[in-house]
Protein backbone atom coordinates (compact mmCIF):
# COMPACT_ATOMS: atom_id res chain seq x y z
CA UNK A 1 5.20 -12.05 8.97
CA UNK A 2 2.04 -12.08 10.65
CA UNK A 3 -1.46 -12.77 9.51
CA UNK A 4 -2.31 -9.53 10.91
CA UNK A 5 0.53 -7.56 8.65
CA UNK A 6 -0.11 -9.94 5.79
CA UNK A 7 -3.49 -8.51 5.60
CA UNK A 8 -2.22 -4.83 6.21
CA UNK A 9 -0.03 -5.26 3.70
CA UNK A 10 -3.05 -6.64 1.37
CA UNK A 11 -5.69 -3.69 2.37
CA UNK A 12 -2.47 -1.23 1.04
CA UNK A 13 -1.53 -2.61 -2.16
CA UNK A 14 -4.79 -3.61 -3.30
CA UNK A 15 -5.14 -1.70 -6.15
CA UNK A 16 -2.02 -3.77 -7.87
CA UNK A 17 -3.13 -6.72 -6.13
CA UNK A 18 -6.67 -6.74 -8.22
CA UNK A 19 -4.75 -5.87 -11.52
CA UNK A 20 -1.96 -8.61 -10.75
CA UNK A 21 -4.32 -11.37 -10.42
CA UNK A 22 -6.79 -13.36 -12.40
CA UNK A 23 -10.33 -13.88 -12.03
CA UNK A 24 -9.77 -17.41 -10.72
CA UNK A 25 -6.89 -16.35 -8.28
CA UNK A 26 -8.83 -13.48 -7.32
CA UNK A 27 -11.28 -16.02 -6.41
CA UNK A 28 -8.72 -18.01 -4.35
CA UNK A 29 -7.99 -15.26 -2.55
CA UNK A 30 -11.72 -14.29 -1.80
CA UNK A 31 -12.24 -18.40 -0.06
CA UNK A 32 -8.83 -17.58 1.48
CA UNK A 33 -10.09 -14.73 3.04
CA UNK A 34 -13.56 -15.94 3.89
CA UNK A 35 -12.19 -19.24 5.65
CA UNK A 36 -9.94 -16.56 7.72
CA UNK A 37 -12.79 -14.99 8.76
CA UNK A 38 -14.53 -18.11 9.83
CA UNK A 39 -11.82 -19.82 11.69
CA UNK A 40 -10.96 -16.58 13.78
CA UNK A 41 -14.89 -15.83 14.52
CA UNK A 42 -14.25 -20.26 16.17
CA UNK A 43 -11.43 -19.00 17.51
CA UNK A 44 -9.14 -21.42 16.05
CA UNK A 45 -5.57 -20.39 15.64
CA UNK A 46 -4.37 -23.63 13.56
CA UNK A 47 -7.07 -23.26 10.92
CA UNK A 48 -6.31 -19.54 10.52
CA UNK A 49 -2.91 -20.99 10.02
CA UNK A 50 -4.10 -22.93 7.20
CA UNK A 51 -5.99 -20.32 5.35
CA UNK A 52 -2.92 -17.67 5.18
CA UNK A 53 -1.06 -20.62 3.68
CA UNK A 54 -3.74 -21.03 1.37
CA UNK A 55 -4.01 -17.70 0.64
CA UNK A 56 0.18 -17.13 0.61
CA UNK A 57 -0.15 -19.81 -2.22
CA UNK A 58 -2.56 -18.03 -4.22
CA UNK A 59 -0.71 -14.53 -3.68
CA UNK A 60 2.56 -16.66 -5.45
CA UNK A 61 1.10 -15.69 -8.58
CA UNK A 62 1.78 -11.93 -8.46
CA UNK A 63 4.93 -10.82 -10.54
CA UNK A 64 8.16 -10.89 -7.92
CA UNK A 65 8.77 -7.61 -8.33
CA UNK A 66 5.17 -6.68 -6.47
CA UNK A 67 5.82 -5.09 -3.75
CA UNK A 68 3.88 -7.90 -1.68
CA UNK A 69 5.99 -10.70 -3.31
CA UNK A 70 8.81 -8.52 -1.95
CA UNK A 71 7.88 -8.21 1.60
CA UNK A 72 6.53 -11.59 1.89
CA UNK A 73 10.10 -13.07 0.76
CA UNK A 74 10.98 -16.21 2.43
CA UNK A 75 7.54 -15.92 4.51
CA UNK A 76 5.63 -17.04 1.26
CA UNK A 77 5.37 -21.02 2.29
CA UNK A 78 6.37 -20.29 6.22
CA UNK A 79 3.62 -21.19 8.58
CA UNK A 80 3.86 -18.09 10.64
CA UNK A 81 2.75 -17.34 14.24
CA UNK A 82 -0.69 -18.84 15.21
CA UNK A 83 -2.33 -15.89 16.59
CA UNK A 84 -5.87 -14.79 15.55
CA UNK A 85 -5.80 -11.28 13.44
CA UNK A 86 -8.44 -8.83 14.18
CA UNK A 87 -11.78 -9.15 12.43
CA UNK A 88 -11.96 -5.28 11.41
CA UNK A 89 -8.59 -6.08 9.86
CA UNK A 90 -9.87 -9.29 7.86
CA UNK A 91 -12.90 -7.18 6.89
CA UNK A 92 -11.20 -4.22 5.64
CA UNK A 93 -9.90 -6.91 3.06
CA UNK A 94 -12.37 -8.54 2.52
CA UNK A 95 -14.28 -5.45 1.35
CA UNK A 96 -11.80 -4.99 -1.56
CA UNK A 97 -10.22 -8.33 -2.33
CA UNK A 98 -13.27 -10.59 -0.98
CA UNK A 99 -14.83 -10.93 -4.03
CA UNK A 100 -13.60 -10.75 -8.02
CA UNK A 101 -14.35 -7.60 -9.22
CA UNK A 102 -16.87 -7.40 -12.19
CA UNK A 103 -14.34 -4.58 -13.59
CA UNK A 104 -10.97 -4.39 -11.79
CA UNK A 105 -9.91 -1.65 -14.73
CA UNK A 106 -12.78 0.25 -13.69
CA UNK A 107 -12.28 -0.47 -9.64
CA UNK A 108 -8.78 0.71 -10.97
CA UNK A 109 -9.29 3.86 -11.92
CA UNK A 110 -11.54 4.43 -9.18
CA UNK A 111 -9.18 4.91 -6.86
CA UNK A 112 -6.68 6.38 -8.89
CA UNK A 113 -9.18 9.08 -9.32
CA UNK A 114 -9.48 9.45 -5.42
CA UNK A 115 -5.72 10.08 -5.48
CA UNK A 116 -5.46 12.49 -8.08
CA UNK A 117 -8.04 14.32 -6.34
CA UNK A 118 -5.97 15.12 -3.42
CA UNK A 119 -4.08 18.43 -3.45
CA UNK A 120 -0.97 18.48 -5.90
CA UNK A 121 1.72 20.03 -7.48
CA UNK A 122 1.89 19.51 -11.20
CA UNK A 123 5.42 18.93 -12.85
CA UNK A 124 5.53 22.76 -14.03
CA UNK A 125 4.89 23.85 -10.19
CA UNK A 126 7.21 21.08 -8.95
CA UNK A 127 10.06 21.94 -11.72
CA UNK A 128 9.48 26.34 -10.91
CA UNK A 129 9.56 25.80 -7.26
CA UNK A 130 12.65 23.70 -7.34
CA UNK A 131 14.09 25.31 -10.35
CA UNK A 132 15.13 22.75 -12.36
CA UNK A 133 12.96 21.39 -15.32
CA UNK A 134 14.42 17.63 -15.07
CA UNK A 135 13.00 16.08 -12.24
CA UNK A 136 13.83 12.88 -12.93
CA UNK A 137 11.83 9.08 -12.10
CA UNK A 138 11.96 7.96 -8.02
CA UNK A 139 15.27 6.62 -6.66
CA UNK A 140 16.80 8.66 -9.09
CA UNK A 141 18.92 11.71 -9.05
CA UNK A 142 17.37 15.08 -8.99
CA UNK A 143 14.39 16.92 -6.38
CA UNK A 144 12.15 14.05 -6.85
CA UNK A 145 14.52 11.51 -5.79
CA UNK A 146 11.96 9.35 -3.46
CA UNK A 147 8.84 10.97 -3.94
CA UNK A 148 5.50 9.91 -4.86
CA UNK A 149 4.80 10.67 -8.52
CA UNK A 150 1.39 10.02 -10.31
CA UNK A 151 0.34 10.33 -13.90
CA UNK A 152 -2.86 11.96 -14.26
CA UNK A 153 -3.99 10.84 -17.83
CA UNK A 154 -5.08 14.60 -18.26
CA UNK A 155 -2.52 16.52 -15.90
CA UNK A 156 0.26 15.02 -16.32
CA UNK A 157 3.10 14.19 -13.51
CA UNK A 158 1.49 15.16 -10.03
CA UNK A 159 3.13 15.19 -6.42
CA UNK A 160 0.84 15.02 -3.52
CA UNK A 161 1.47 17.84 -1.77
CA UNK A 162 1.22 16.55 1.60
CA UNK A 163 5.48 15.73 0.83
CA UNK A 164 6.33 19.25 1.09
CA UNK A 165 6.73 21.90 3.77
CA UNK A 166 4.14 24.08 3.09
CA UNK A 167 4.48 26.94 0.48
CA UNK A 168 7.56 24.47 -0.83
CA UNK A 169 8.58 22.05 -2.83
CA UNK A 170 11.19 21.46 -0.29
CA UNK A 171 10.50 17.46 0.46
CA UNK A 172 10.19 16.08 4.29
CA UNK A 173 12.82 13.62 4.92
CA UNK A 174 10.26 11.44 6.79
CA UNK A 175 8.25 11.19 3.59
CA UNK A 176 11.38 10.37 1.45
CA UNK A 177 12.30 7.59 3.92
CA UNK A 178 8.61 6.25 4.49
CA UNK A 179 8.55 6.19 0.29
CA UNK A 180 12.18 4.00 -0.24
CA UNK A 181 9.97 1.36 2.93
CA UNK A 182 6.55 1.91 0.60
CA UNK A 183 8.76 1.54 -2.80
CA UNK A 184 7.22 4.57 -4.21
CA UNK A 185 9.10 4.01 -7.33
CA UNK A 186 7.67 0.32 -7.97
CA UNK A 187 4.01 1.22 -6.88
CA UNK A 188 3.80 4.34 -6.61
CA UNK A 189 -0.07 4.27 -5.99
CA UNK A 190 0.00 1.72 -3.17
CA UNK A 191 2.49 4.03 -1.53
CA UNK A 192 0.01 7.20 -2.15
CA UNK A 193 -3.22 5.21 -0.70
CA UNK A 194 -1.25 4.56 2.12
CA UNK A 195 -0.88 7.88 3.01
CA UNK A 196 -3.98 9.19 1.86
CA UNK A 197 -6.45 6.66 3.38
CA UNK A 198 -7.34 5.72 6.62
CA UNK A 199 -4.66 3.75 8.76
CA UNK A 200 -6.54 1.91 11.87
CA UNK A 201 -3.01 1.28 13.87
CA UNK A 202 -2.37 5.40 13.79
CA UNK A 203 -6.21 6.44 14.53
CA UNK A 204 -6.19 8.57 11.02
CA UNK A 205 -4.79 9.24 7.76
CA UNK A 206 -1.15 9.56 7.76
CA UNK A 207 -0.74 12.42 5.77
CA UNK A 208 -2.47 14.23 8.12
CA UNK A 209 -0.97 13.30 11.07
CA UNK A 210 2.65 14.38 9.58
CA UNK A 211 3.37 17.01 12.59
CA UNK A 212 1.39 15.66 14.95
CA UNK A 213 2.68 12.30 15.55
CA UNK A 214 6.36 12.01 15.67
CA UNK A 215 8.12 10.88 12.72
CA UNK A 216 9.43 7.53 13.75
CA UNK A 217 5.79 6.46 14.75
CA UNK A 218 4.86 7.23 11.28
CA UNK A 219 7.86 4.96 10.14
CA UNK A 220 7.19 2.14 12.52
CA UNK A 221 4.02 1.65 10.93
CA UNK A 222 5.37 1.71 7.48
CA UNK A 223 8.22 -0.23 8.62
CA UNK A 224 5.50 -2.93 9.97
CA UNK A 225 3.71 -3.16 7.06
CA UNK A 226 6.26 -4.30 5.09
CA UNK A 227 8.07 -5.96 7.67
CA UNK A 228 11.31 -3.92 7.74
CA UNK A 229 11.66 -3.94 11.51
């Protein structure tokens, strides 16, 4: 894995990243970070080196199951290439891991609250549309098998609706596969801010661009960010 999809993989998850930490990790990872940013600005490929290391270390802390422990695997203690990563990459992190949080519960619900906001159905809508009142958890059996689901502490269950054909709660099959590469069911938020917020390497949000980029360059950059290719 390279530092460059090490920190993609950061700017997605960061949400569970901020929770999944302490103060004094979060810390680590802000000096991490920080040193990055210094060493590439020198243009120094070995020091950069050194930092993701550093920062690989710190990240050691989050539970195994996160879905960065995951994809970093046997890349946790590897030294990795020794290219530079891009600076707007670095500084996309930095602006929400750079520094510990006063309030990561409040940073938290923050963007949970930018997520909800986005167009839905609501379990009743999902379950009338589909007919069938069991829908069922992620991965599991049923119409929601590999879909985003969200818990609005008012609402209830809600599915983004950019995972349906229109008018439907019939699912795409390139958002069920991009889901199983996000794990959906593990972190199912990380996998909705992916598709909801900006992506750099596909010039706009990839929920929008379902349609209008072909489906396996949406899945290559999935794929890349958690280093399934």
């Amino acid at each position: 894995m390279t530092s460059e999809e090490l920190l993609r993989l950061l700017e997605t998850h960061w949400t569970t990243v901020v929770t999944g930490l302490d103060d004094d990790d979060l810390g680590r990872v802000s000096d991490a970070l920080r040193e990055m940013r210094e060493e590439t600005v020198a243009g120094r490929p070995a020091a950069v080196a050194r930092a993701v290391r550093r920062l690989k270390r710190t990240l050691a802390a989050l539970p195994p199951d996160h879905p960065v422990s995951e994809a970093l695997g046997g890349h946790r203690y590897a030294a990795g290439a020794r290219e530079l990563p891009r600076l707007t990459t670095i500084d996309a992190v930095i602006g929400v891991l750079g520094t510990p949080p006063p309030d990561p519960a409040e940073l938290l619900r923050s963007a949970r609250r930018r997520l909800l906001a986005a167009p839905a159905l609501t379990e009743a809508e999902h379950a009338a549309l589909t007919g069938s009142g069991a829908t069922g958890p992620p991965g599991g059996p049923g119409p929601a098998t590999g879909l985003i689901r969200l818990r609005d502490p008012d609402d209830g269950i809600r599915y983004p609706r950019f995972q349906f054909r229109p008018g439907t709660a019939e699912p795409l099959p390139v958002v069920r596969r991009i889901n199983v590469l996000l794990r959906a069911d593990r972190d199912p938020w990380g996998a909705a801010d992916w598709w909801l917020g900006g992506n750099r390497w596909l010039g706009g949000v990839p929920a929008d661009l379902l349609g209008v980029l072909p489906d396996d360059a949406l899945e290559r950059a999935a794929a890349e960010l958690v280093g399934a290719c």
